[in-house]
N, C-alpha and C. Protein backbone atom coordinates (compact mmCIF):
# COMPACT_ATOMS: atom_id res chain seq x y z
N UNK A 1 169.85 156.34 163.70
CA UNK A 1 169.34 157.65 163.34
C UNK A 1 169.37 157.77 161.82
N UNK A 2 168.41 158.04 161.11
CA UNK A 2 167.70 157.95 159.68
C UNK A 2 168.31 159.88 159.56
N UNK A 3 168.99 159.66 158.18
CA UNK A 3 169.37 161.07 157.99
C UNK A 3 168.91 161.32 156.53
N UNK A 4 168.33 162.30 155.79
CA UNK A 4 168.01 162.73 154.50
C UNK A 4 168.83 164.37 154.20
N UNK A 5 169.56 164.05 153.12
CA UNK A 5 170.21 165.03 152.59
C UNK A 5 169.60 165.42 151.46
N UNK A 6 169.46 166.88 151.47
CA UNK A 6 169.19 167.80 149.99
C UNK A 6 170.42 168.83 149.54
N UNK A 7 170.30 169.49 148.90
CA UNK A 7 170.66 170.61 148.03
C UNK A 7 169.94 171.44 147.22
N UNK A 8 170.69 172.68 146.38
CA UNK A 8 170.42 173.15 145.46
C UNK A 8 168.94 172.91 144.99
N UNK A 9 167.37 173.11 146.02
CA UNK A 9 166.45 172.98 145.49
C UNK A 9 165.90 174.23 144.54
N UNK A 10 166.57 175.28 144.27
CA UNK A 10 166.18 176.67 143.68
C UNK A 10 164.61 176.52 143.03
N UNK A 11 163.90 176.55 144.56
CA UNK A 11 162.66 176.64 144.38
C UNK A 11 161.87 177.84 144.04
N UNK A 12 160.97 178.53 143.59
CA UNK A 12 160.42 178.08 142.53
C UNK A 12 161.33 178.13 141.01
N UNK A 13 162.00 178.62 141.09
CA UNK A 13 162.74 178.82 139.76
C UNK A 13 162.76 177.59 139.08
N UNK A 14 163.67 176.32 139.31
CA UNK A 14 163.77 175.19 138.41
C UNK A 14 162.51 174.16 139.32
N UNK A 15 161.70 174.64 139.58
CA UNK A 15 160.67 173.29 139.77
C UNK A 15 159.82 174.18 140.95
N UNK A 16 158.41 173.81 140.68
CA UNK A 16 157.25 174.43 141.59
C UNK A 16 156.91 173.81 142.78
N UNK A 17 157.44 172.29 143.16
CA UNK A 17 157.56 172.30 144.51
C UNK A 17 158.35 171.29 144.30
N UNK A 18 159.06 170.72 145.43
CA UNK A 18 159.85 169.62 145.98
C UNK A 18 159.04 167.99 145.61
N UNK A 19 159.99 167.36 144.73
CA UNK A 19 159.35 165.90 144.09
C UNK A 19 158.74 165.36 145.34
N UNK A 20 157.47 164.85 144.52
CA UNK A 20 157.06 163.51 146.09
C UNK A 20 157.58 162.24 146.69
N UNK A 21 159.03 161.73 145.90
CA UNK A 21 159.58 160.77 146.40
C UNK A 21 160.26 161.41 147.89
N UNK A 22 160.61 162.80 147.72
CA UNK A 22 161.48 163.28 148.45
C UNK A 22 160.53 163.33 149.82
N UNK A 23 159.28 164.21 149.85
CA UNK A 23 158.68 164.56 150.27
C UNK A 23 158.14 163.36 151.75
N UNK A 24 158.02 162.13 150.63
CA UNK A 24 157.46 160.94 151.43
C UNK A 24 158.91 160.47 152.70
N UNK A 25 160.23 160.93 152.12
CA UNK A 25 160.89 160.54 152.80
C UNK A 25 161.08 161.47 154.06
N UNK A 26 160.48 162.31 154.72
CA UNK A 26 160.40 163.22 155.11
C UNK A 26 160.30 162.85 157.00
N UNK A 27 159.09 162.19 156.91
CA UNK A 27 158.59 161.86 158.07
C UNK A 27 159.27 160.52 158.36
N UNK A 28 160.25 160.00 157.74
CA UNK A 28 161.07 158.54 157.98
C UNK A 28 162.63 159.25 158.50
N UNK A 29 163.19 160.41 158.60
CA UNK A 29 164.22 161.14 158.98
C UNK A 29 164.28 162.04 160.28
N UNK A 30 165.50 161.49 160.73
CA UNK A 30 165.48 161.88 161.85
C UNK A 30 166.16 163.26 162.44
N UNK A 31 166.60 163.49 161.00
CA UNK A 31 167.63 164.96 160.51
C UNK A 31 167.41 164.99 159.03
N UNK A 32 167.02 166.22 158.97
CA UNK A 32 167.26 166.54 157.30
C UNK A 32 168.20 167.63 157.15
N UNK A 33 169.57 167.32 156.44
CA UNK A 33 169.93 168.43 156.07
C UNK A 33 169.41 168.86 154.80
N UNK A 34 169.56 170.63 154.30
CA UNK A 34 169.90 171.00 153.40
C UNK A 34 171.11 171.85 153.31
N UNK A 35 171.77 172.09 152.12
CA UNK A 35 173.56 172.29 151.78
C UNK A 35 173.00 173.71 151.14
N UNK A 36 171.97 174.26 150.96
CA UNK A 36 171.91 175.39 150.68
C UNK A 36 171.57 176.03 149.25
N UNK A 37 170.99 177.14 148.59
CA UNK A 37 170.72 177.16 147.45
C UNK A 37 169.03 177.06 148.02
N UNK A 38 168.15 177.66 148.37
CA UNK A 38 166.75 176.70 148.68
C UNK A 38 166.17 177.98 147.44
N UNK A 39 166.26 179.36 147.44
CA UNK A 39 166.19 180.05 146.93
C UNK A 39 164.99 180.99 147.23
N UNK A 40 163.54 180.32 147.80
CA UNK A 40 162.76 180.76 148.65
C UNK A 40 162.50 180.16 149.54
N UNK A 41 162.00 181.50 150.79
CA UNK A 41 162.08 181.67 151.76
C UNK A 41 160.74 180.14 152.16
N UNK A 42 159.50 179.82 151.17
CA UNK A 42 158.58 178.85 151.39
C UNK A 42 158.70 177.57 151.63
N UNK A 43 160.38 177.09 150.81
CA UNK A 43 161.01 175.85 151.08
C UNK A 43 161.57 175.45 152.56
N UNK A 44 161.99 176.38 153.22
CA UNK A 44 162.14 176.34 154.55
C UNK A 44 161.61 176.42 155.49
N UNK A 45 160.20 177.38 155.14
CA UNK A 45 159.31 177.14 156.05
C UNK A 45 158.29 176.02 155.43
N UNK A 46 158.73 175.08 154.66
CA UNK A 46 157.81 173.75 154.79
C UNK A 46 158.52 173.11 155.51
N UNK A 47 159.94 172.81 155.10
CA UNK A 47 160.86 171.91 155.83
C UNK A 47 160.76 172.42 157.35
N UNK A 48 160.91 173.04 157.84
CA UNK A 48 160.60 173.66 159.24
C UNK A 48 159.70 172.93 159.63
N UNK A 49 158.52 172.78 159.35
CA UNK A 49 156.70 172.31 160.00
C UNK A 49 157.02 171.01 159.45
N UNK A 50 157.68 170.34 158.61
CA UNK A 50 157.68 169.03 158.55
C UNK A 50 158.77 168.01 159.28
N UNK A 51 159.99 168.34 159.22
CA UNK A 51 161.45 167.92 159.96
C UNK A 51 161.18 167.62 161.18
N UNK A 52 161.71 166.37 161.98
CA UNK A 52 161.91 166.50 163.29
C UNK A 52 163.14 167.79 163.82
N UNK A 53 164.12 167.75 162.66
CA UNK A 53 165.25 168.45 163.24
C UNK A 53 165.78 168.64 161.86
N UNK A 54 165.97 170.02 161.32
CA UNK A 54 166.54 170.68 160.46
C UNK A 54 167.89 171.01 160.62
N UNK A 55 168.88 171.19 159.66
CA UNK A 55 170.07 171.01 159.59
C UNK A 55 170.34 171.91 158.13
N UNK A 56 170.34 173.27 158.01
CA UNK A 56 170.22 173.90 156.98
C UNK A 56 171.23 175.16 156.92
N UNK A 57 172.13 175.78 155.56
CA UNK A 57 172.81 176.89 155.71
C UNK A 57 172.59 177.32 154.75
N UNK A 58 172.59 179.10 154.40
CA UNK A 58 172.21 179.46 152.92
C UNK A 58 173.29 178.91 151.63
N UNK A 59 172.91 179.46 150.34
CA UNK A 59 173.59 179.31 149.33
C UNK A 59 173.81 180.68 148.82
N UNK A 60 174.68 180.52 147.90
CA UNK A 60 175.23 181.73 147.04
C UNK A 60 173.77 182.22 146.19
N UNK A 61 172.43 181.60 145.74
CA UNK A 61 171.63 182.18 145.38
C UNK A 61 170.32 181.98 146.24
N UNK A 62 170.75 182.62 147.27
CA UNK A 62 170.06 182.74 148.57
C UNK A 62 169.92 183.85 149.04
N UNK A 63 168.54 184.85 149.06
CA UNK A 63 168.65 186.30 149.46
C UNK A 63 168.96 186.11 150.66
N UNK A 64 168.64 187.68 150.75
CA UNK A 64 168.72 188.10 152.35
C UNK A 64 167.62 187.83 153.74
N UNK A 65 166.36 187.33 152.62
CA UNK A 65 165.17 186.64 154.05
C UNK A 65 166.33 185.24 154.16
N UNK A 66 166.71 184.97 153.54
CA UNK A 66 167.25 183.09 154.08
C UNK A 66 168.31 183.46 154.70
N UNK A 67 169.34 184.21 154.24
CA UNK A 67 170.50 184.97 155.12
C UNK A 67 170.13 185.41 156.40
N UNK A 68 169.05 185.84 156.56
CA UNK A 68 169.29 186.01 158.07
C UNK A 68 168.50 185.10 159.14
N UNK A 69 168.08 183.98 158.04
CA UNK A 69 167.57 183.02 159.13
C UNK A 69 168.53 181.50 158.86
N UNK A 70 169.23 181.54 158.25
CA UNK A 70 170.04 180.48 158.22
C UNK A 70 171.85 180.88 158.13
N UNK A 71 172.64 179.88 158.75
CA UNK A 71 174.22 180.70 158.50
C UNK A 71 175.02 180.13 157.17
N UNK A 72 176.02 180.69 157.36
CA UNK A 72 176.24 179.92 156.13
C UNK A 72 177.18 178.69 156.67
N UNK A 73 177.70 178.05 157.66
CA UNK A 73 178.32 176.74 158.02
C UNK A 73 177.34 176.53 159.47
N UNK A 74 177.10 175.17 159.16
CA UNK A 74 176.50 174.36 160.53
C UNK A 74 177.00 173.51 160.42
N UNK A 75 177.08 173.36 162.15
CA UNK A 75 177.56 172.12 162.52
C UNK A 75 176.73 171.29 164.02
N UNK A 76 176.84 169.99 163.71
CA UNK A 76 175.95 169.70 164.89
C UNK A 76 177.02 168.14 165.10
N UNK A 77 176.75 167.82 166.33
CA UNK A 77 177.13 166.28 166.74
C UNK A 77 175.85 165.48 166.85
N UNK A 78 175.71 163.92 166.23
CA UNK A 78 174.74 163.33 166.24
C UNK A 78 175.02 161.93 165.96
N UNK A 79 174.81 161.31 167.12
CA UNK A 79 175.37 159.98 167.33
C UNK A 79 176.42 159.86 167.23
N UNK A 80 177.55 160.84 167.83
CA UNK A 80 178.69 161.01 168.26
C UNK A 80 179.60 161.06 166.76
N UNK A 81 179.09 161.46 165.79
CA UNK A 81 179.38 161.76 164.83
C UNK A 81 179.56 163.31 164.45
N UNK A 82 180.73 164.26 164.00
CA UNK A 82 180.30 165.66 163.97
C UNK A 82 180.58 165.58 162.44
N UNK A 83 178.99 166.42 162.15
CA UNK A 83 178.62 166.69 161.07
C UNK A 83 178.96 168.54 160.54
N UNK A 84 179.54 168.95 159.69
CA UNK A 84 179.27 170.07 159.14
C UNK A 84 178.44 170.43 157.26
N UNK A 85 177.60 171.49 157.69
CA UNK A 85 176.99 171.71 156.48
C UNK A 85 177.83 173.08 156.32
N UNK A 86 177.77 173.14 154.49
CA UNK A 86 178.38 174.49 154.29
C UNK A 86 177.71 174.27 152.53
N UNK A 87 177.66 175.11 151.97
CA UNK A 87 177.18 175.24 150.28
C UNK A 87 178.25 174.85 149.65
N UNK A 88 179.62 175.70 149.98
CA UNK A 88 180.57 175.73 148.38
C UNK A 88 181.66 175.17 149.04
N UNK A 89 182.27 174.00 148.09
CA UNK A 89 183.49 174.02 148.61
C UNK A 89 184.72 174.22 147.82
N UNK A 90 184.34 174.57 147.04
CA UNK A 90 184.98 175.04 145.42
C UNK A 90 185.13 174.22 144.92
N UNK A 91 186.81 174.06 143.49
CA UNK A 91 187.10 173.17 142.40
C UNK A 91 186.63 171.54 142.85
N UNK A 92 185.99 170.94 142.36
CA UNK A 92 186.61 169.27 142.77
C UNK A 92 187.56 168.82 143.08
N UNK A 93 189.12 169.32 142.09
CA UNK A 93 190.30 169.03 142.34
C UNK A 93 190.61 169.43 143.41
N UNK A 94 190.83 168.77 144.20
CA UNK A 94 191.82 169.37 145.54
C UNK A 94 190.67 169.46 146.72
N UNK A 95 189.14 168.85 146.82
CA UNK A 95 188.03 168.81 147.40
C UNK A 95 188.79 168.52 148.88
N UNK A 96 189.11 167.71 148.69
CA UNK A 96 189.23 166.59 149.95
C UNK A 96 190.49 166.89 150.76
N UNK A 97 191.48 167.67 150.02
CA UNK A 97 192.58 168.12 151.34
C UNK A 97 192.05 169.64 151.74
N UNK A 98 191.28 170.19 150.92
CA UNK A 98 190.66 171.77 151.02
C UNK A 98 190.25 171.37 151.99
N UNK A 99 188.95 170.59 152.12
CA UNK A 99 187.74 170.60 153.53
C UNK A 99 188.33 170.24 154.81
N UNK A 100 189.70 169.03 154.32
CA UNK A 100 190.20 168.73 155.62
C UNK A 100 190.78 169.72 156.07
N UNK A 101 191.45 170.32 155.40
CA UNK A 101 192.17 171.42 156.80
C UNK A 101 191.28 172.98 157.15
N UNK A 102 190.01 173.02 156.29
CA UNK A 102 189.10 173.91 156.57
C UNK A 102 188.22 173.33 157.71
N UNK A 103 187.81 171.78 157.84
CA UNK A 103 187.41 171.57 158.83
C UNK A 103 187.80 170.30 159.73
N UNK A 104 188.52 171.02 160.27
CA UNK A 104 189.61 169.38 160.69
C UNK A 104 188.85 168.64 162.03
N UNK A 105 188.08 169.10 162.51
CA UNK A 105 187.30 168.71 163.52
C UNK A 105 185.70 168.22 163.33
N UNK A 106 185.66 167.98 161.92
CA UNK A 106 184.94 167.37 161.23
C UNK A 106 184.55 165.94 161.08
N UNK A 107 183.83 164.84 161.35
CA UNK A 107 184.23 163.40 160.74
C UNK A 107 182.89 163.70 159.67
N UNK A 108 182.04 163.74 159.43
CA UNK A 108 181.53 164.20 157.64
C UNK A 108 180.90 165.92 157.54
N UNK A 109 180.76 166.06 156.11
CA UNK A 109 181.14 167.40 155.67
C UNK A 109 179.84 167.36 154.04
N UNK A 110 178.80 168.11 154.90
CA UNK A 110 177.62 168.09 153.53
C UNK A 110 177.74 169.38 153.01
N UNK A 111 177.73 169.19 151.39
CA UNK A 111 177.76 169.84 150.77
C UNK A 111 177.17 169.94 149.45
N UNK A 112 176.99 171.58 148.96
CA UNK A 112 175.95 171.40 147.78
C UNK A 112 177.14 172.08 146.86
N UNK A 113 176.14 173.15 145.94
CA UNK A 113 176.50 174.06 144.43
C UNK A 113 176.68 173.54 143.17
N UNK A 114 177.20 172.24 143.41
CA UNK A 114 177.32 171.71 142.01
C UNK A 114 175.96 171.06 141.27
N UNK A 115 175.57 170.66 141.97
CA UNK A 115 174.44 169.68 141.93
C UNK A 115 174.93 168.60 141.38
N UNK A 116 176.15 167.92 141.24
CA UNK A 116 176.63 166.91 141.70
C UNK A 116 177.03 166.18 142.59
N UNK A 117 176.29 164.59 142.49
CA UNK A 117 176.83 163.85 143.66
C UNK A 117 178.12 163.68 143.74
N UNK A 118 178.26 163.40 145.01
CA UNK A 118 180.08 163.16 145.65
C UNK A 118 179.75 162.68 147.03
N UNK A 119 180.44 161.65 147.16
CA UNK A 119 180.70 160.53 148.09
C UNK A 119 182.38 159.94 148.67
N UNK A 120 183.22 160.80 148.95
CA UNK A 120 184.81 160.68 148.81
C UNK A 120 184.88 160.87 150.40
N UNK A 121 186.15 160.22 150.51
CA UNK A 121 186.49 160.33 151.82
C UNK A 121 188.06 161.19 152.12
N UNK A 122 188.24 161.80 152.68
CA UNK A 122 189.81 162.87 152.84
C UNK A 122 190.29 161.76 153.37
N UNK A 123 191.92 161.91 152.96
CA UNK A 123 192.91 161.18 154.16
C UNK A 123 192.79 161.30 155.57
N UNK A 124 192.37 162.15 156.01
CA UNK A 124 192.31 162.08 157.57
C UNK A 124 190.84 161.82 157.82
N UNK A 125 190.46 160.90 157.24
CA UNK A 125 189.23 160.50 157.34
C UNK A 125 187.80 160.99 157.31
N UNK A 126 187.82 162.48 156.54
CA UNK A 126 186.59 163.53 156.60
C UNK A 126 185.74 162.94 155.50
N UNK A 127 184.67 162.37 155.47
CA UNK A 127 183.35 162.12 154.86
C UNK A 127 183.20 162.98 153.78
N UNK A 128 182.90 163.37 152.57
CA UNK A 128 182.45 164.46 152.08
C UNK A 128 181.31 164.07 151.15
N UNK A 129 180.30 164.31 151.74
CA UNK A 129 178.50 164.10 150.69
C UNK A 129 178.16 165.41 150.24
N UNK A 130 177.76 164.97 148.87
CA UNK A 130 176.89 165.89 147.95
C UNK A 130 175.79 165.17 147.72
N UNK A 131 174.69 165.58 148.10
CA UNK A 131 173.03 164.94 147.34
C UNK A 131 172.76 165.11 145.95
N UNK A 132 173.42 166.03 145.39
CA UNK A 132 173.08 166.60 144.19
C UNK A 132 171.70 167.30 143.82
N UNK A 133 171.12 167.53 143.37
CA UNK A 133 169.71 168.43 143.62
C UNK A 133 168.51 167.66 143.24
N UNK A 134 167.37 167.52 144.32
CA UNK A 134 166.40 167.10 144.01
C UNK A 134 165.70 167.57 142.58
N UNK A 135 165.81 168.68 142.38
CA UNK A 135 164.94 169.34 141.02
C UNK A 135 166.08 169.90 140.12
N UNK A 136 166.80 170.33 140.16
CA UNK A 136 167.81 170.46 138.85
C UNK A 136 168.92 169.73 138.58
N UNK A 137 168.96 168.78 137.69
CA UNK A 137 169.59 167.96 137.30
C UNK A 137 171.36 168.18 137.08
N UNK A 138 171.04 169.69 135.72
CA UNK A 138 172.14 170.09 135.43
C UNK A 138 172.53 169.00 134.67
N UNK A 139 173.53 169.09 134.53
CA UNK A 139 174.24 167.97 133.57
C UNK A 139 174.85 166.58 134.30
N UNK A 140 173.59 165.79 134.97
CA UNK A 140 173.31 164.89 135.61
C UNK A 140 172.33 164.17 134.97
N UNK A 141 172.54 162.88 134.91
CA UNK A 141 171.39 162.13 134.44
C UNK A 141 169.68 161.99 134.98
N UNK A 142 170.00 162.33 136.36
CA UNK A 142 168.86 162.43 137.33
C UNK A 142 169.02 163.47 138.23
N UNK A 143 168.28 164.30 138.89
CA UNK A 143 167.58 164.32 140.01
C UNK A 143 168.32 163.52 141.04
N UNK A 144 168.78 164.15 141.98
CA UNK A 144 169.08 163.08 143.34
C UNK A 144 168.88 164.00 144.32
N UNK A 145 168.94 162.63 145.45
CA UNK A 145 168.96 163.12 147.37
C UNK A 145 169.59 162.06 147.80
N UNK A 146 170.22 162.10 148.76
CA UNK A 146 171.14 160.70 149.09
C UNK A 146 170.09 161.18 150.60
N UNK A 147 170.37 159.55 151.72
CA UNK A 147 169.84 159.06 152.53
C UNK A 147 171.12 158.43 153.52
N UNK A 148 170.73 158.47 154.80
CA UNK A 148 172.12 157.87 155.58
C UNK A 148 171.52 157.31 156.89
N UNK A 149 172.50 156.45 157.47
CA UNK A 149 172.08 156.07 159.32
C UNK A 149 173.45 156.15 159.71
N UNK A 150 172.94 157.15 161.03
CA UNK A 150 174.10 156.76 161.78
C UNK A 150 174.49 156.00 162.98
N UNK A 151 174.98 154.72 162.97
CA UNK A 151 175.02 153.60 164.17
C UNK A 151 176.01 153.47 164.65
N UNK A 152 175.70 153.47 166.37
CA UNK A 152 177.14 153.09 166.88
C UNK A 152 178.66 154.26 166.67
N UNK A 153 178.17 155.39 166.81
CA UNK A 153 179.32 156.32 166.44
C UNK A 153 179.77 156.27 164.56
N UNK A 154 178.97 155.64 163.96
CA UNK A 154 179.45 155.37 162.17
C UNK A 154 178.79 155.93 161.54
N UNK A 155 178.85 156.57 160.24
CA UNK A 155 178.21 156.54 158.99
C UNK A 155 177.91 155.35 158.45
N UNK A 156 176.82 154.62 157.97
CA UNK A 156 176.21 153.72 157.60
C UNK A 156 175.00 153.79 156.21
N UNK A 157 175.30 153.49 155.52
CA UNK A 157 173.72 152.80 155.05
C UNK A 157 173.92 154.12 153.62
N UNK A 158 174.42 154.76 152.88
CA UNK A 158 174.77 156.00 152.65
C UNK A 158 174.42 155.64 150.98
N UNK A 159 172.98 156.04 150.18
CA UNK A 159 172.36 155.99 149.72
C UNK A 159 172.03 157.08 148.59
N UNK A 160 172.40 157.09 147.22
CA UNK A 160 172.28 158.02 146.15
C UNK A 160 170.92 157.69 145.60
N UNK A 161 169.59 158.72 145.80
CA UNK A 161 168.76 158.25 145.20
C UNK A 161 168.02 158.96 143.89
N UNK A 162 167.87 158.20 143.61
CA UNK A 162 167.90 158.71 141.47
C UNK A 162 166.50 159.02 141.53
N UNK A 163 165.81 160.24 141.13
CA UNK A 163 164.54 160.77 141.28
C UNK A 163 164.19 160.31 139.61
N UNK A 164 162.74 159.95 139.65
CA UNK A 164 162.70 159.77 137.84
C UNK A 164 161.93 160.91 137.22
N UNK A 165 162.16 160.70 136.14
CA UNK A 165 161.94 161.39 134.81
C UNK A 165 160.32 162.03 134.86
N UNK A 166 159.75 162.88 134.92
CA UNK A 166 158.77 163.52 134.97
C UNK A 166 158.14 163.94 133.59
N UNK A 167 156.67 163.45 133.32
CA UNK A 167 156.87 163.81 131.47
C UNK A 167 155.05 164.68 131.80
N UNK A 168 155.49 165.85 131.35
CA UNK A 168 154.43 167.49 131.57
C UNK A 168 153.98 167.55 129.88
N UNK A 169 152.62 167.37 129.54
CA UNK A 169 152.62 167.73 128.21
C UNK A 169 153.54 167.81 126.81
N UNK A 170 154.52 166.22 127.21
CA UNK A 170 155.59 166.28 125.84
C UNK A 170 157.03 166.82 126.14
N UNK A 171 156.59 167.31 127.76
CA UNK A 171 157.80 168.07 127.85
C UNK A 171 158.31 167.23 129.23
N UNK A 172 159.64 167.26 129.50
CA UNK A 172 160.02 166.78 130.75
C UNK A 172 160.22 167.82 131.70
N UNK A 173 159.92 167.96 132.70
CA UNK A 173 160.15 169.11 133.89
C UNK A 173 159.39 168.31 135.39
N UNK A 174 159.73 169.32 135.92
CA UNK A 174 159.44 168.93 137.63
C UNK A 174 158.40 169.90 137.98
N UNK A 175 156.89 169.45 137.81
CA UNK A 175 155.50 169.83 138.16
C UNK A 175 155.27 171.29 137.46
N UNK A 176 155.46 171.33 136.20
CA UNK A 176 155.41 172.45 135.16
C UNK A 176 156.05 173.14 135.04
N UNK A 177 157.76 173.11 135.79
CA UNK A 177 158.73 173.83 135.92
C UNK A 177 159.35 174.24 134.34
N UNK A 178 160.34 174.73 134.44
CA UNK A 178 161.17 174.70 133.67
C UNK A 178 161.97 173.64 133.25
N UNK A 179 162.41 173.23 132.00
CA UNK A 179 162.60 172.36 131.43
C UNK A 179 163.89 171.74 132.51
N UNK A 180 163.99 170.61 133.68
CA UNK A 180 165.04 170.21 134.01
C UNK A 180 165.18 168.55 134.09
N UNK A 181 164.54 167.97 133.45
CA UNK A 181 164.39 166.51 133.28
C UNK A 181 164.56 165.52 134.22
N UNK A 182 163.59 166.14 135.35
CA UNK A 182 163.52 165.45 136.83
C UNK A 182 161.94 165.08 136.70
């Protein structure tokens, strides 16, 4: 099972639509999560008509149309793997014993807000992925979405992918966005 993770796409604000590397990976996934942050209500209803199976919870800059169509923690089992999505999980420091005992019935745990990647595992063995954001970099070198399979009851195959550099009239941005050097 082919899995694609997003985040923090704060669409339209930092970028006018979703990169086409991302896009292409779309119809190769067999679950897409997003960790939340989408910011309009249009990003979800693309992902909706495109996804075999959506896997999505709001973010902290997420009105009230996405609030009441998305929660803020999901969780699903998939290939005998239980997955939870949630946006925030606060400081970095202390990430990984926080989530474990917030979700102890967890084996991985997607998450956004920073728009940093993170790939760590808790002592009691909880997974914890960040994609980091397809369109706002932030103080990231790139643009990312990580990619996963899950075989045989495992996490497998678990993939940081570096979106490139976009160059708009002299300027770098994501399809005439605002300046975010994706």
């Amino acid at each position: 099972m082919r899995l694609l993770l997003m985040s923090d796409t704060h669409l339209p604000k930092r970028a006018k639509a979703l990169p086409d590397p991302l896009l292409a990976e779309l119809p190769h996934a067999d679950v897409v999560f997003h960790a939340g942050d989408w910011v309009d209500a249009a990003t979800l209803d693309l992902l909706e008509s495109r996804c075999r199976r959506l896997i999505g919870v709001y973010g902290n800059n997420d009105g009230p149309d996405l609030r009441a169509r998305l929660p803020e923690v999901a969780h699903a089992e998939l290939g005998g793997l239980r997955f939870g999505v949630v946006h925030e999980t606060g400081p970095a420091q202390g990430r990984e014993a926080r989530c474990a005992a917030r979700f102890p019935d967890l084996d991985v745990l997607v998450f956004g807000h920073s728009h940093i990647p993170w790939d760590t595992t808790a002592p009691t063995g909880l997974r914890l992925l960040n994609p980091g954001s397809p369109t706002d970099r932030r103080r990231q070198s790139h643009c990312t979405y990580m990619t996963a399979t899950v075989t045989d009851g495992r996490l497998t195959d678990v993939t940081l992918h570096r979106l490139p550099p976009r160059s708009f009239g002299g300027r770098t941005g994501v399809r005439g966005g605002p300046m975010s050097g994706c």
